[in-house]
PDB file of N, CA and C in Angstrom:
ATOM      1  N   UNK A   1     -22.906  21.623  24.061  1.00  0.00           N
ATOM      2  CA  UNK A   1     -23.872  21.951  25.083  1.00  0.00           C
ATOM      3  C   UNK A   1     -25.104  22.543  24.410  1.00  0.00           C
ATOM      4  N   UNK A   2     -25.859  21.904  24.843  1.00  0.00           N
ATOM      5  CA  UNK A   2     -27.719  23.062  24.343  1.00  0.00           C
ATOM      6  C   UNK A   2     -28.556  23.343  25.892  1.00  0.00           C
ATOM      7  N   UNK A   3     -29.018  24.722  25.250  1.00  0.00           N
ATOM      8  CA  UNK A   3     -30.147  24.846  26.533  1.00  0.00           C
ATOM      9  C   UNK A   3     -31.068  24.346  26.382  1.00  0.00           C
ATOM     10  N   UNK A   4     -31.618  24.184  27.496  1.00  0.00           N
ATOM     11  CA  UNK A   4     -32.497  23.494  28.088  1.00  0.00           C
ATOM     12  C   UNK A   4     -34.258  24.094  27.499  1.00  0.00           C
ATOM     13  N   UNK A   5     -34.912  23.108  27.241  1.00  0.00           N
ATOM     14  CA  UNK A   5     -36.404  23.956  26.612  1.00  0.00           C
ATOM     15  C   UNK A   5     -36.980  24.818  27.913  1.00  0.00           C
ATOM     16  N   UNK A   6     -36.702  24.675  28.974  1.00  0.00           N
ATOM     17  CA  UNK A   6     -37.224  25.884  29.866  1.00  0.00           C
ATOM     18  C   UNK A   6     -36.364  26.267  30.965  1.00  0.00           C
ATOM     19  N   UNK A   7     -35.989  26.844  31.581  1.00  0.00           N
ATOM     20  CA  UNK A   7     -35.120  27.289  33.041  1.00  0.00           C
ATOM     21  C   UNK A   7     -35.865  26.566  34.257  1.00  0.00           C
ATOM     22  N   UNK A   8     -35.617  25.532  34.967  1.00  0.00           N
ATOM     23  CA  UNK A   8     -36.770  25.365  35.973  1.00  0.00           C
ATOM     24  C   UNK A   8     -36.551  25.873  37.452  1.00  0.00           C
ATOM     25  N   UNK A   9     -37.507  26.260  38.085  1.00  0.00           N
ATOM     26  CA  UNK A   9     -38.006  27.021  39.274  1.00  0.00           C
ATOM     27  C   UNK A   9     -37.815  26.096  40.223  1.00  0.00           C
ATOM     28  N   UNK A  10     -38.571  25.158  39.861  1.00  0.00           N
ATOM     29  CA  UNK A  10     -39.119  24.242  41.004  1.00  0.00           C
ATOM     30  C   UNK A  10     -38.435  23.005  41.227  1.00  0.00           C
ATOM     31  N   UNK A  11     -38.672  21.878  42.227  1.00  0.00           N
ATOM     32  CA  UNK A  11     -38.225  20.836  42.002  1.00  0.00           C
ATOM     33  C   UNK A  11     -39.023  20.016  41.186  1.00  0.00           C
ATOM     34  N   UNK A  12     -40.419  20.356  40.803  1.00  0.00           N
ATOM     35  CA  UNK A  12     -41.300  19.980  39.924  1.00  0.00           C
ATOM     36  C   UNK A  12     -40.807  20.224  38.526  1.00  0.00           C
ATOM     37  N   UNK A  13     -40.629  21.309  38.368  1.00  0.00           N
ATOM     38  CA  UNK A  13     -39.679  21.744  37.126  1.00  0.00           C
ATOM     39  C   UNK A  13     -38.685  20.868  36.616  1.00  0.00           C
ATOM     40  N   UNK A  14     -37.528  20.986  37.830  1.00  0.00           N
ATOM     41  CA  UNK A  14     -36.259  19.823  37.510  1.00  0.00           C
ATOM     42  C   UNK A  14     -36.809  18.364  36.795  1.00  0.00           C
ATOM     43  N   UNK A  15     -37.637  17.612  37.836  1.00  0.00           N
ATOM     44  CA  UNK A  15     -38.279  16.530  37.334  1.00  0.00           C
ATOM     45  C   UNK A  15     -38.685  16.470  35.812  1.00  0.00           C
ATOM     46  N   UNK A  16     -39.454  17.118  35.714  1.00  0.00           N
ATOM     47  CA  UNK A  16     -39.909  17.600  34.595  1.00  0.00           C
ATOM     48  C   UNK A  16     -38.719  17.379  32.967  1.00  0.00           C
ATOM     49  N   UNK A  17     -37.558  18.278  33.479  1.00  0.00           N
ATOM     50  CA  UNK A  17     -37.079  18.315  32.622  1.00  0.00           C
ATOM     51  C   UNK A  17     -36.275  16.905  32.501  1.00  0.00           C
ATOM     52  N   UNK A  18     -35.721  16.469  33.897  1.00  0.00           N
ATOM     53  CA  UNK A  18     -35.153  15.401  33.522  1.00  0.00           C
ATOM     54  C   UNK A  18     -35.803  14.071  32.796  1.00  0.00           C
ATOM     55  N   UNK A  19     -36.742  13.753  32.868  1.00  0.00           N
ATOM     56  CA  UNK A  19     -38.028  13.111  31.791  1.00  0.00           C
ATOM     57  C   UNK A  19     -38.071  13.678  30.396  1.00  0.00           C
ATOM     58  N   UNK A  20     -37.976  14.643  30.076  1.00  0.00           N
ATOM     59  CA  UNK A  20     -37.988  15.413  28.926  1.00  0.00           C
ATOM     60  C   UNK A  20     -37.105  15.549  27.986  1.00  0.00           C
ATOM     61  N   UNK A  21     -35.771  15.730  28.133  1.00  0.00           N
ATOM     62  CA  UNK A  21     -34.833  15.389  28.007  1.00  0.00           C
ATOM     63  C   UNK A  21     -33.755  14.998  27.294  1.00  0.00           C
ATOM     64  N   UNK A  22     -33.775  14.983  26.057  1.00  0.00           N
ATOM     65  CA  UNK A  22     -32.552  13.610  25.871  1.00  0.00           C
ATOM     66  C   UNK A  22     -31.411  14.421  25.598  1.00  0.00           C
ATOM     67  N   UNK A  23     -30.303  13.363  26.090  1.00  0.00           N
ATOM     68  CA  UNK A  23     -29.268  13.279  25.902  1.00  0.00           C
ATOM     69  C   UNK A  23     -28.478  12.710  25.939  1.00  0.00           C
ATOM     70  N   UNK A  24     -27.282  12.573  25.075  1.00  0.00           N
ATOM     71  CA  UNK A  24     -26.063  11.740  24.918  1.00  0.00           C
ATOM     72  C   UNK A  24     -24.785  12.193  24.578  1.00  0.00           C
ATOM     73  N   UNK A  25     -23.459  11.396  24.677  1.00  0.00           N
ATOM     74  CA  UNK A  25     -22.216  11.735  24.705  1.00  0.00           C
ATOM     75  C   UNK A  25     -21.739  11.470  25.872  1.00  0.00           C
ATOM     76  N   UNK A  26     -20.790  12.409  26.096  1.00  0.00           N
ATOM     77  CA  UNK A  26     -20.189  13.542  27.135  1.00  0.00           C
ATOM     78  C   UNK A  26     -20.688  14.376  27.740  1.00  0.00           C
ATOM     79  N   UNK A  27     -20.661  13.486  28.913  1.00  0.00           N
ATOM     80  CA  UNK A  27     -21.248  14.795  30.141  1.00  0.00           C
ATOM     81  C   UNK A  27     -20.279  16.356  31.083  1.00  0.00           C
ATOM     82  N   UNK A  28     -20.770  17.098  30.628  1.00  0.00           N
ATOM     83  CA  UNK A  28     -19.936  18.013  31.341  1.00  0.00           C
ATOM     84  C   UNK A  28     -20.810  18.583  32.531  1.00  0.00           C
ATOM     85  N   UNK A  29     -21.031  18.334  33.798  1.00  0.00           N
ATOM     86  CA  UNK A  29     -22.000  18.448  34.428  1.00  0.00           C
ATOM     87  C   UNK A  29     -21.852  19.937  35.447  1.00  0.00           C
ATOM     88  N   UNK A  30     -20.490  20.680  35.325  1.00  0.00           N
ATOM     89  CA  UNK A  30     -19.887  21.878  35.324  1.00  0.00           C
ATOM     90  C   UNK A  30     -20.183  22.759  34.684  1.00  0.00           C
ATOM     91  N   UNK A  31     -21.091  22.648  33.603  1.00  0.00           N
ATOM     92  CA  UNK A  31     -21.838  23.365  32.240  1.00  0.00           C
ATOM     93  C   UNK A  31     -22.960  24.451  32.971  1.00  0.00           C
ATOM     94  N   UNK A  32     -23.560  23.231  33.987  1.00  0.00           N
ATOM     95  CA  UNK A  32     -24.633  23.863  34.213  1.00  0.00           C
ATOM     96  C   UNK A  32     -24.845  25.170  35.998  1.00  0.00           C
ATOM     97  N   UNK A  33     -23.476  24.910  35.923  1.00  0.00           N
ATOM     98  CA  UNK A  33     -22.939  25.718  37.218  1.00  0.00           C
ATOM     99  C   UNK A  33     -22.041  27.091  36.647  1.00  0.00           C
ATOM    100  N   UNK A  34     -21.892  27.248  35.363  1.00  0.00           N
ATOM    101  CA  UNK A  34     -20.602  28.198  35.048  1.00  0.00           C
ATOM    102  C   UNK A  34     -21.263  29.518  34.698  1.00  0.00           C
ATOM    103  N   UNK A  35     -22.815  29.591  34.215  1.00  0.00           N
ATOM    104  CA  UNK A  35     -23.635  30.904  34.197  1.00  0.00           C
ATOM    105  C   UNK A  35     -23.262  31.567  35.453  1.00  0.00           C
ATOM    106  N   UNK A  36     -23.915  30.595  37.076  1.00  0.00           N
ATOM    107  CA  UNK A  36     -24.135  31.284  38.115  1.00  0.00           C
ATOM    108  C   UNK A  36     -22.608  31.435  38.533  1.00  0.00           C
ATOM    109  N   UNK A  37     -21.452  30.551  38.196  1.00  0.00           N
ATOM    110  CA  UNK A  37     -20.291  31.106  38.767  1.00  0.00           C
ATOM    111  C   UNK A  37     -19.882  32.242  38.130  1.00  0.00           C
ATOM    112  N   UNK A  38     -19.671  32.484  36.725  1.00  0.00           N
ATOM    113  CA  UNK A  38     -19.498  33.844  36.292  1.00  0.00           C
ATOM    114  C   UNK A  38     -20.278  34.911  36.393  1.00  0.00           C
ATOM    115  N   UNK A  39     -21.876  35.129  36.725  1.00  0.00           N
ATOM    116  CA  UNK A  39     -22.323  36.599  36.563  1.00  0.00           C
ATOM    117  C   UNK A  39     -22.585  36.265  38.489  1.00  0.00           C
ATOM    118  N   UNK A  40     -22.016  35.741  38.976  1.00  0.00           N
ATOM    119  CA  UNK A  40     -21.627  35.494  40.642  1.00  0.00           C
ATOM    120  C   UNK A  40     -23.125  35.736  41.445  1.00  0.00           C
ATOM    121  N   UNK A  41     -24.279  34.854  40.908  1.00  0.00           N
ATOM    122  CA  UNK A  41     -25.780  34.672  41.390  1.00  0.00           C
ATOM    123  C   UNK A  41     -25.482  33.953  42.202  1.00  0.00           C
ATOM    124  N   UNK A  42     -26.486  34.340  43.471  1.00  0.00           N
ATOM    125  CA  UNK A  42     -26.348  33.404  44.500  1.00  0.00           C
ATOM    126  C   UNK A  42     -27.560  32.501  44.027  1.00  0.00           C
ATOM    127  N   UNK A  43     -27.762  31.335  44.875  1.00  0.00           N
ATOM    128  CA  UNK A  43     -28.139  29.981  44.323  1.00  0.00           C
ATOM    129  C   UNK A  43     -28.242  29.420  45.887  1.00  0.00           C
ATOM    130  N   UNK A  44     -29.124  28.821  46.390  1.00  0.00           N
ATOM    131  CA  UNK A  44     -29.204  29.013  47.581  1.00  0.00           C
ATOM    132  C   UNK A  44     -28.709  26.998  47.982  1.00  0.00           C
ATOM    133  N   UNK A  45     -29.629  26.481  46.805  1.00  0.00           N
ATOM    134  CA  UNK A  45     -29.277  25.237  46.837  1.00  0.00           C
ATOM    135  C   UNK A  45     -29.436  24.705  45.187  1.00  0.00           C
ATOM    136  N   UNK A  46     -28.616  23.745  44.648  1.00  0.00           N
ATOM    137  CA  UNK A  46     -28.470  23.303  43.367  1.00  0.00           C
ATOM    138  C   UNK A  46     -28.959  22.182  43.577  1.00  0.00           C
ATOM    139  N   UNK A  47     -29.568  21.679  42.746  1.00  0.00           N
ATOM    140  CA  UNK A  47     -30.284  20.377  42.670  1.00  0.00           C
ATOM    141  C   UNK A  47     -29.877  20.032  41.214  1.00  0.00           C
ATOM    142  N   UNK A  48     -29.281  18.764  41.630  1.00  0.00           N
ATOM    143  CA  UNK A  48     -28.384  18.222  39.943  1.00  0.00           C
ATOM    144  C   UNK A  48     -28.729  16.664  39.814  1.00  0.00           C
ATOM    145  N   UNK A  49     -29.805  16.354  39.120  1.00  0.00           N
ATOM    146  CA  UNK A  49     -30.424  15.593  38.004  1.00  0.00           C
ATOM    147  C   UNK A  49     -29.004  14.785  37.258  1.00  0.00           C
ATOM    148  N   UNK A  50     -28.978  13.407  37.727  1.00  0.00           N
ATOM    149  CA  UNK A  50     -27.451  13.122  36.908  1.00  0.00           C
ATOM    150  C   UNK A  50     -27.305  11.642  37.442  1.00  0.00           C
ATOM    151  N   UNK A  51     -26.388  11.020  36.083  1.00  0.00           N
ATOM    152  CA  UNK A  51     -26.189   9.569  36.337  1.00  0.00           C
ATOM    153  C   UNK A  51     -24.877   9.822  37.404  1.00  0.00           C
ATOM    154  N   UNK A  52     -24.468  10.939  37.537  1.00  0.00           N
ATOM    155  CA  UNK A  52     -23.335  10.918  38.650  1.00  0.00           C
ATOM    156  C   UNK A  52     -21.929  10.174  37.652  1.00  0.00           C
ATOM    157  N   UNK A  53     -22.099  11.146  36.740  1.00  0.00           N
ATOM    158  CA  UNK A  53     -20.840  10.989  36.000  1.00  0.00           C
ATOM    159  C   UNK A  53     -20.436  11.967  35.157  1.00  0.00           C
ATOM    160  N   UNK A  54     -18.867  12.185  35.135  1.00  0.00           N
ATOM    161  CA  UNK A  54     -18.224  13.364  34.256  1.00  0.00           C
ATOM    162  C   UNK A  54     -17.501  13.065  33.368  1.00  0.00           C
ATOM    163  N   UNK A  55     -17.190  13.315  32.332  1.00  0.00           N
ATOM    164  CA  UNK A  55     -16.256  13.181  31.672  1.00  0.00           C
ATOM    165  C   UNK A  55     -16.025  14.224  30.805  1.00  0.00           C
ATOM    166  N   UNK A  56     -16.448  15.380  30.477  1.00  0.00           N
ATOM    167  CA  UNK A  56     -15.882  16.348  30.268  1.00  0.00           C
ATOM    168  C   UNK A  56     -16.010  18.026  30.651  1.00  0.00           C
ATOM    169  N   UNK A  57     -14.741  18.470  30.678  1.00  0.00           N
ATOM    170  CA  UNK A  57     -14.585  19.913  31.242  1.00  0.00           C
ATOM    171  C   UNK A  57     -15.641  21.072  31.367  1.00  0.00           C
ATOM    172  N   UNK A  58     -15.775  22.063  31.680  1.00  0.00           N
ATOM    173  CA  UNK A  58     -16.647  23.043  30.892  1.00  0.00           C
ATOM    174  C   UNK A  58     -15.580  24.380  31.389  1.00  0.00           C
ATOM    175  N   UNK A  59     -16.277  25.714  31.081  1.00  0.00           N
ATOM    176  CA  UNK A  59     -14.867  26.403  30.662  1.00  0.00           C
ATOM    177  C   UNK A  59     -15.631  27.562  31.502  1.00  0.00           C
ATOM    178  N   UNK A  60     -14.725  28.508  32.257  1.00  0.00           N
ATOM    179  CA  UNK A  60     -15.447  29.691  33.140  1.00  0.00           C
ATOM    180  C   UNK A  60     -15.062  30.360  32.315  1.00  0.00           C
ATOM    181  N   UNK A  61     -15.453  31.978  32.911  1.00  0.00           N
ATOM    182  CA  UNK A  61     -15.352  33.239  31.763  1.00  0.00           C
ATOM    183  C   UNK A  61     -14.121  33.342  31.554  1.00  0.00           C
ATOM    184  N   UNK A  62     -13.249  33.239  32.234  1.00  0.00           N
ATOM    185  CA  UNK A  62     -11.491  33.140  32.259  1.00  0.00           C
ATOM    186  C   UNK A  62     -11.077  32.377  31.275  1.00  0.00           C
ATOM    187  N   UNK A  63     -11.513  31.530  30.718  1.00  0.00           N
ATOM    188  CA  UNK A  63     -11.108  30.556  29.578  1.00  0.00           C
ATOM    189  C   UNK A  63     -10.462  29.096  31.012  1.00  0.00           C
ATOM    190  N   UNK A  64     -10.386  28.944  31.989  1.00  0.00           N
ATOM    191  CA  UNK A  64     -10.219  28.191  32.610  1.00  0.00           C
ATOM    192  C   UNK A  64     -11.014  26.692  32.653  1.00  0.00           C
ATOM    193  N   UNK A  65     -10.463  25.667  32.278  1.00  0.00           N
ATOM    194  CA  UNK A  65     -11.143  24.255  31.845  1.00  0.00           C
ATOM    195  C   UNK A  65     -11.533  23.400  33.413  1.00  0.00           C
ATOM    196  N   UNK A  66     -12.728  23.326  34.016  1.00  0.00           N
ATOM    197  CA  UNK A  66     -13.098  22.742  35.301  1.00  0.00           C
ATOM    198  C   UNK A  66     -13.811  21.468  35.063  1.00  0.00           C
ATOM    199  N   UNK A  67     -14.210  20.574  35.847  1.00  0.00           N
ATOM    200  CA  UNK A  67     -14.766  19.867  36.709  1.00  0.00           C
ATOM    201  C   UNK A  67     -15.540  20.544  37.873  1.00  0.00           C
ATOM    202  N   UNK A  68     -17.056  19.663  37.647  1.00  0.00           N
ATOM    203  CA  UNK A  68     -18.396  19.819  38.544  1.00  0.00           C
ATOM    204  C   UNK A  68     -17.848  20.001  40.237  1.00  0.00           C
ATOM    205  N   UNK A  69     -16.939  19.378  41.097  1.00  0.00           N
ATOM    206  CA  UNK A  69     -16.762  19.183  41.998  1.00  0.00           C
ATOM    207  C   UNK A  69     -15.691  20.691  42.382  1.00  0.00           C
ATOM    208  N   UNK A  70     -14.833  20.848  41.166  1.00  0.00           N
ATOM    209  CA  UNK A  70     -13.810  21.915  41.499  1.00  0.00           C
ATOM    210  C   UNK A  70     -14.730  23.584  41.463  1.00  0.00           C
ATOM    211  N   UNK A  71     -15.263  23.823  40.299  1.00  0.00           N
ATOM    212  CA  UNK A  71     -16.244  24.850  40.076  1.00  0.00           C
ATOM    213  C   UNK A  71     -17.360  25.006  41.465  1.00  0.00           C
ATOM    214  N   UNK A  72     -17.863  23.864  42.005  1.00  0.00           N
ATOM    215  CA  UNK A  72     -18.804  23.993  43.127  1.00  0.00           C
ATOM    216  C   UNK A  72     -18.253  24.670  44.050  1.00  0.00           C
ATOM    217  N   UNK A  73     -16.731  23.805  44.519  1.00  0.00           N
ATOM    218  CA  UNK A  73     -15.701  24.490  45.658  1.00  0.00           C
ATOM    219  C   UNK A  73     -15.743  26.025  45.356  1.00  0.00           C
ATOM    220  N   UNK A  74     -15.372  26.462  44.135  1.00  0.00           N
ATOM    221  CA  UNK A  74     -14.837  28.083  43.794  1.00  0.00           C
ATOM    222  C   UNK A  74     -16.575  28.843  44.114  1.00  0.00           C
ATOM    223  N   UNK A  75     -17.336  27.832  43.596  1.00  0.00           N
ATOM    224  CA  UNK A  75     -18.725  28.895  44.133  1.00  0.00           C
ATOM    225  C   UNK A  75     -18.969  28.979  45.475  1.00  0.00           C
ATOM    226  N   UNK A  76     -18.787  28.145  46.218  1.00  0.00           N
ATOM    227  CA  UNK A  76     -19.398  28.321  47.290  1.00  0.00           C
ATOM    228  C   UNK A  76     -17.946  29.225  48.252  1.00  0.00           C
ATOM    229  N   UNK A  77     -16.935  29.042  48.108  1.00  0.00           N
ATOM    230  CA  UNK A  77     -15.498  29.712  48.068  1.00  0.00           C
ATOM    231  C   UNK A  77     -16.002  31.611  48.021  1.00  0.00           C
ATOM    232  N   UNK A  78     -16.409  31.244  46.988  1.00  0.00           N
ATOM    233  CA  UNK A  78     -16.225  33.147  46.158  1.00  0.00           C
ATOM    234  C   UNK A  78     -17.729  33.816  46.068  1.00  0.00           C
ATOM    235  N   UNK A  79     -18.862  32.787  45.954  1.00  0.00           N
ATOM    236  CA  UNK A  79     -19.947  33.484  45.845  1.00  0.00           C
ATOM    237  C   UNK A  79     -20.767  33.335  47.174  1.00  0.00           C
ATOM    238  N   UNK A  80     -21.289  32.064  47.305  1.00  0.00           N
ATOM    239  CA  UNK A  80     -22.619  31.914  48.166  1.00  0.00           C
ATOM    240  C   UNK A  80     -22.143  30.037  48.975  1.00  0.00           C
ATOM    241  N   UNK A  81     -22.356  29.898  49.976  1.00  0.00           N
ATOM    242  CA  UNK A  81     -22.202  28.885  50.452  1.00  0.00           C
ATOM    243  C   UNK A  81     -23.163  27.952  50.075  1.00  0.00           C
ATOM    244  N   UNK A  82     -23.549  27.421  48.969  1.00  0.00           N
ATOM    245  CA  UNK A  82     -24.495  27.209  48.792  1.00  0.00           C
ATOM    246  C   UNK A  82     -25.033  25.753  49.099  1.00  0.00           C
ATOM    247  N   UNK A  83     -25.749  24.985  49.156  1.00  0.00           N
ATOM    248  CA  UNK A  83     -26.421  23.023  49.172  1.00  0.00           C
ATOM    249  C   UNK A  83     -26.445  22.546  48.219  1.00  0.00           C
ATOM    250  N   UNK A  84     -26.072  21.384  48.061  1.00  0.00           N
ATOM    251  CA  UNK A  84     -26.246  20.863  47.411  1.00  0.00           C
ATOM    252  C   UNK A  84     -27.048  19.185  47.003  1.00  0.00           C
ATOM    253  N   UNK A  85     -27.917  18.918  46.453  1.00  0.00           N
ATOM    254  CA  UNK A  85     -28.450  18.100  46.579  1.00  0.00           C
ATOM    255  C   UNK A  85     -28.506  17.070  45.073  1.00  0.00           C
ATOM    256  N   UNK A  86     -27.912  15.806  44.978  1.00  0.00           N
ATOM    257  CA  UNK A  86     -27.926  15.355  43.724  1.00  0.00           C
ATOM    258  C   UNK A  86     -29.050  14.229  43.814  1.00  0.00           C
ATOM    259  N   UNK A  87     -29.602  14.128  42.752  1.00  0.00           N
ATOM    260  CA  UNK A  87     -30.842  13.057  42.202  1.00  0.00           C
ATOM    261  C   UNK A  87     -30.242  12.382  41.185  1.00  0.00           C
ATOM    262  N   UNK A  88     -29.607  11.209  41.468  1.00  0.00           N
ATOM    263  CA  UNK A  88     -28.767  10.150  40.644  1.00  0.00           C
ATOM    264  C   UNK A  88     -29.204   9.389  40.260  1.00  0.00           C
ATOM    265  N   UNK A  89     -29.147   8.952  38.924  1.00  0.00           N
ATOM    266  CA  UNK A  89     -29.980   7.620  38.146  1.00  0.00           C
ATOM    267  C   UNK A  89     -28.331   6.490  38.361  1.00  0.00           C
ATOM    268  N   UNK A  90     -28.478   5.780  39.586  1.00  0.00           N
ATOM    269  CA  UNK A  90     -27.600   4.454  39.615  1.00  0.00           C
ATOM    270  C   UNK A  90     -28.017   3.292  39.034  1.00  0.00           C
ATOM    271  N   UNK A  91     -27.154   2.429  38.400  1.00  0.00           N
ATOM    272  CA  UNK A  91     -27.524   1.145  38.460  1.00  0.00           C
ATOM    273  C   UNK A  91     -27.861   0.223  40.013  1.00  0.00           C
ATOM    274  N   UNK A  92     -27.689   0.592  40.621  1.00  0.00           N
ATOM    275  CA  UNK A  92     -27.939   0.335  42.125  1.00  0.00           C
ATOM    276  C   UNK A  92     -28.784   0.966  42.941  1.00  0.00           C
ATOM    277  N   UNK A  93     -29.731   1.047  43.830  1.00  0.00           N
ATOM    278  CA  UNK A  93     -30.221   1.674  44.541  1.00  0.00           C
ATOM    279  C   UNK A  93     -29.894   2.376  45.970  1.00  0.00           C
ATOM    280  N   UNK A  94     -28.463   1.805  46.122  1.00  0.00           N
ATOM    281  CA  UNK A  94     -27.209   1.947  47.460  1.00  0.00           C
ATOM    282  C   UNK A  94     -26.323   2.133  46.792  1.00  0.00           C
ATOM    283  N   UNK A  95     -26.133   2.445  45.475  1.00  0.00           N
ATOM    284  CA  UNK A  95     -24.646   2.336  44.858  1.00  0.00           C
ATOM    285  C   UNK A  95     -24.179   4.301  45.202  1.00  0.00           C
ATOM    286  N   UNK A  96     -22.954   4.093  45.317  1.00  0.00           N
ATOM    287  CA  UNK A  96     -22.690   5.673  45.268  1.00  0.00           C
ATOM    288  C   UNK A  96     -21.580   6.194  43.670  1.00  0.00           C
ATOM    289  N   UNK A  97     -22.420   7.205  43.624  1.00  0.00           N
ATOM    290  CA  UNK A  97     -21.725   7.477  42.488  1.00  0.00           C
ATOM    291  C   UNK A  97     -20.432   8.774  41.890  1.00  0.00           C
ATOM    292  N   UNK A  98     -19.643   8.372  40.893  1.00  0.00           N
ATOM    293  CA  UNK A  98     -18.674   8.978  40.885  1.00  0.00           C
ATOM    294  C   UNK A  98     -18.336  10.345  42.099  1.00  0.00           C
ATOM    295  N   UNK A  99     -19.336  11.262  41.172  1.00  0.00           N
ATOM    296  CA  UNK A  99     -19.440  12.828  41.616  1.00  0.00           C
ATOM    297  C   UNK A  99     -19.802  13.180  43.055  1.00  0.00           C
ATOM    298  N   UNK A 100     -20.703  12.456  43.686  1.00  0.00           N
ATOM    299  CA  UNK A 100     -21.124  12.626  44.447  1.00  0.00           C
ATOM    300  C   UNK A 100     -20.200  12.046  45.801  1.00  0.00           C
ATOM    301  N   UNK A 101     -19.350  10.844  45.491  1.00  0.00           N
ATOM    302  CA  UNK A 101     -18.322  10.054  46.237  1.00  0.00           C
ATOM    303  C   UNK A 101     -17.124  11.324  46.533  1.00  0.00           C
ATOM    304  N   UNK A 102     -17.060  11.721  45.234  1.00  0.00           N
ATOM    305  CA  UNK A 102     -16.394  12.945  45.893  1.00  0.00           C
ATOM    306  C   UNK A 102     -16.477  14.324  46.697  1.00  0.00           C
ATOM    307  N   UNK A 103     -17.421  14.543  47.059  1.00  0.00           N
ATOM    308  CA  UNK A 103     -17.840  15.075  47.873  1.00  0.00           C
ATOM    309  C   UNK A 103     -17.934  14.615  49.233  1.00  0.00           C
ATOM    310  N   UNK A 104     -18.077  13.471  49.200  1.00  0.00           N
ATOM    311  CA  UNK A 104     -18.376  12.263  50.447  1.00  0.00           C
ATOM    312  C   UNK A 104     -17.034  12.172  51.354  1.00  0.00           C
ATOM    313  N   UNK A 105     -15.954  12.132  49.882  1.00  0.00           N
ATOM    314  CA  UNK A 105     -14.488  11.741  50.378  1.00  0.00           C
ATOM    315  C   UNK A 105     -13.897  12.930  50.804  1.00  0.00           C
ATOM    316  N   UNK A 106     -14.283  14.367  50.520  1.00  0.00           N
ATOM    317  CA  UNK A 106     -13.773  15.449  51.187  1.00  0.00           C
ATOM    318  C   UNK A 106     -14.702  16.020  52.084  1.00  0.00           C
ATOM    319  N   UNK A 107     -15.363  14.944  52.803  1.00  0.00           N
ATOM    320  CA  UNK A 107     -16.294  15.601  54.124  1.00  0.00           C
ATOM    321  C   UNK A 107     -17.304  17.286  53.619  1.00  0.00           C
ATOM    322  N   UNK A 108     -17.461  17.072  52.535  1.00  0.00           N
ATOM    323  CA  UNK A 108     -18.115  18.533  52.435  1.00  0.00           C
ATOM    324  C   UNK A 108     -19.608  18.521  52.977  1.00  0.00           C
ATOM    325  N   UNK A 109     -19.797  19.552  53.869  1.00  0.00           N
ATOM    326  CA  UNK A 109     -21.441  19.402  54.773  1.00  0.00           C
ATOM    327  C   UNK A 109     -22.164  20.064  53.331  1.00  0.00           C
ATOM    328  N   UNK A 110     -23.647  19.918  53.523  1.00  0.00           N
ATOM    329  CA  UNK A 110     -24.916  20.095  52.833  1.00  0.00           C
ATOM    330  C   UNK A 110     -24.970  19.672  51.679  1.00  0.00           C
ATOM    331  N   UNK A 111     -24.072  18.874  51.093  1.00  0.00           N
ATOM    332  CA  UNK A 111     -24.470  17.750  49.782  1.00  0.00           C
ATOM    333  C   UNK A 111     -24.897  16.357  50.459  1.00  0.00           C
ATOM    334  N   UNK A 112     -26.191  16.515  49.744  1.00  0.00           N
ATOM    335  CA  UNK A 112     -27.224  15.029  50.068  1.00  0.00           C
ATOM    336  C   UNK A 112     -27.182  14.286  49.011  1.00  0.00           C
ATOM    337  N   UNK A 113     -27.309  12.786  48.564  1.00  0.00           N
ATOM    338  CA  UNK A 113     -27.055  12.176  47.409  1.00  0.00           C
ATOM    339  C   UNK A 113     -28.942  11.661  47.913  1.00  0.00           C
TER     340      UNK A 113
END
């Protein structure tokens, strides 16, 4: 995992960075949720920049190994009910993708794809 060259504010920001960018491998897309789940910041809505794919874990302060979809549940569970909104690079323009299907398939309200 590396941080990011700036923290962004805005949705201008997000954009920003996702253009900016690179990266490859293994996505752990739980990485970027495990700051605000451990020091327990509320977050009012997450906006997640993503081909809408996981393939690997990321780890809470507990030493506990998660997934993007399970970590979201425990935040919005334990901290803040929070929205969620994903900006997906599909090969499709109607296609639905991994991460976001799951959310779809457990009826969860305020995630927008």
């Amino acid at each position: 995992m590396f941080l990011p060259t700036f923290t962004p504010k805005t949705i201008e920001d997000v954009l920003t960075l996702a253009l900016t960018t690179r990266a490859d491998g293994g996505t752990a897309n739980a990485a970027g949720l495990v700051s605000y789940y451990n020091n327990k910041e509320v977050i009012k809505t997450f906006v997640m920049v993503t081909d809408d794919e996981e393939n690997t874990d990321a780890q809470i302060v507990d030493g506990t190994s998660t997934r993007f979809f399970e970590l979201f549940m425990k935040y919005r569970a334990e901290i803040y009910p929070a929205k969620l909104v994903f900006i997906s690079f599909l090969p499709d323009q109607h296609a639905q993708g991994q991460m976001s299907s799951e959310f779809q398939n457990a009826n969860i309200p305020d995630v927008i794809q």
